[in-house]
C-alpha atoms as a PDB file:
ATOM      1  CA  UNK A   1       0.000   0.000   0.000  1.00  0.00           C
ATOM      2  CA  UNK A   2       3.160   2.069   0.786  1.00  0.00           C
ATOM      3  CA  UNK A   3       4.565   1.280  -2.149  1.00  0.00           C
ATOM      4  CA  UNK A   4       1.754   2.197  -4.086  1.00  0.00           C
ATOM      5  CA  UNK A   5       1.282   5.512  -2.822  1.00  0.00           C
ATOM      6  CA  UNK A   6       4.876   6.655  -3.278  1.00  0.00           C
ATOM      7  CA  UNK A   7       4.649   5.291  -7.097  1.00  0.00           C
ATOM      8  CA  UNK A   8       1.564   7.442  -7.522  1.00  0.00           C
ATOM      9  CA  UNK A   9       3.474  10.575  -5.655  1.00  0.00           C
ATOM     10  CA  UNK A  10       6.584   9.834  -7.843  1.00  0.00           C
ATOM     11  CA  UNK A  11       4.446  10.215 -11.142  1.00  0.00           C
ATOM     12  CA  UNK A  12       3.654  14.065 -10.112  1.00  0.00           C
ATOM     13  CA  UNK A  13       7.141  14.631  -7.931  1.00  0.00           C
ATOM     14  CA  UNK A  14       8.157  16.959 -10.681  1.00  0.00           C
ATOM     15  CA  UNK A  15       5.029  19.236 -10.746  1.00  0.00           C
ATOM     16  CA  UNK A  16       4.896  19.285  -6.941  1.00  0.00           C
ATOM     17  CA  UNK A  17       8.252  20.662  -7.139  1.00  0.00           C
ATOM     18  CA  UNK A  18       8.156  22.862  -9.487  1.00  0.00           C
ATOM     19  CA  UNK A  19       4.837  24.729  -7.543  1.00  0.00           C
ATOM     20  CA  UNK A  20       6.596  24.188  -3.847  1.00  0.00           C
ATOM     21  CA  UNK A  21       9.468  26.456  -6.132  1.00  0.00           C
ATOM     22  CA  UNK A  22       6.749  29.279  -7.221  1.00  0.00           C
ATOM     23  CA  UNK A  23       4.991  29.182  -4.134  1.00  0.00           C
ATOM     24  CA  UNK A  24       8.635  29.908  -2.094  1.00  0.00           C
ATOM     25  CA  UNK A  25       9.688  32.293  -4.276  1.00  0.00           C
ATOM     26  CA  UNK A  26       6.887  34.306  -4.007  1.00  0.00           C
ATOM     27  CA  UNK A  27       7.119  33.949  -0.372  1.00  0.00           C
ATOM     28  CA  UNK A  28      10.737  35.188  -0.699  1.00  0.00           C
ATOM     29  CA  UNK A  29       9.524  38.328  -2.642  1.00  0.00           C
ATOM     30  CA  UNK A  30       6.677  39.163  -0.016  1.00  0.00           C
ATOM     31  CA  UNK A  31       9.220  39.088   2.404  1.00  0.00           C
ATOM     32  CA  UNK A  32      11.001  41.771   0.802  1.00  0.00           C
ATOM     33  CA  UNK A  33       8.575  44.035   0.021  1.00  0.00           C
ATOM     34  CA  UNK A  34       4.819  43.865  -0.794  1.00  0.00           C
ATOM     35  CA  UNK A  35       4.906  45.128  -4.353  1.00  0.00           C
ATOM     36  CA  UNK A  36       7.343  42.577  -5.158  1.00  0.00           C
ATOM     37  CA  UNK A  37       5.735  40.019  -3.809  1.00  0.00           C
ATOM     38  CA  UNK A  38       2.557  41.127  -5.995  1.00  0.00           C
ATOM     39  CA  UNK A  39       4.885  40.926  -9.153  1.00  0.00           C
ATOM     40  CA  UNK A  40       5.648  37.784  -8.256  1.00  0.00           C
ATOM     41  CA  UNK A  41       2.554  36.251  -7.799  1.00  0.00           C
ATOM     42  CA  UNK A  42       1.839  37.751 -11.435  1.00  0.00           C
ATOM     43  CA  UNK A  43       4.903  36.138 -12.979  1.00  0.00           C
ATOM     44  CA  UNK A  44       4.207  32.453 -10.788  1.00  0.00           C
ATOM     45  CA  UNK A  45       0.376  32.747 -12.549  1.00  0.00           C
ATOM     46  CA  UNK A  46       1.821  33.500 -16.352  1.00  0.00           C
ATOM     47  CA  UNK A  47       4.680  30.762 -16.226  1.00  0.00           C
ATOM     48  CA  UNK A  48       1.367  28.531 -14.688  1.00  0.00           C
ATOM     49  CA  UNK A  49      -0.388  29.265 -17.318  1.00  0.00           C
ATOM     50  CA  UNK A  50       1.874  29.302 -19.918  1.00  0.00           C
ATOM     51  CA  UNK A  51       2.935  25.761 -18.647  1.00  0.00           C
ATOM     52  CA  UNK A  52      -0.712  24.520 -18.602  1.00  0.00           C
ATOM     53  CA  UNK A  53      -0.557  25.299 -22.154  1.00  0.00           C
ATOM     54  CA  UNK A  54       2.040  23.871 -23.107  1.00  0.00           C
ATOM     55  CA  UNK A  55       1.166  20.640 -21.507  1.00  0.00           C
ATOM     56  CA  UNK A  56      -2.100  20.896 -22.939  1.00  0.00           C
ATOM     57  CA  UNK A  57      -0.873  20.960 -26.493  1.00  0.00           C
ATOM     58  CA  UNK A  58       1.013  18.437 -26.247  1.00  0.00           C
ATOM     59  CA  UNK A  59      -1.525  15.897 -25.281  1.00  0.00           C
END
């Protein structure tokens, strides 16, 4: 059951990543100043996007 569950977090490991990385650099920016950390929420939702995108044309 343990095994299964790791198998079905490996599948996604990249993606989980890749958000924990938006989500901390945004974090980062807030904690330098609000406005950054505004820009930075606006840049983490275009590369989401444009990533969603791009996954979705290439299904």
């Amino acid at each position: 059951m343990i095994s299964k569950f790791f198998k079905s977090i490996w599948q996604y490991f990249d993606i989980i990543c890749f958000l924990a990385a938006i989500a901390f650099a945004v974090w980062g920016c807030f904690l330098l100043s609000f406005v950054a950390g505004i820009f930075a929420i606006a840049a983490g939702l275009l590369l989401l996007g444009w990533l969603s995108e791009k996954i979705a044309s290439s299904l």
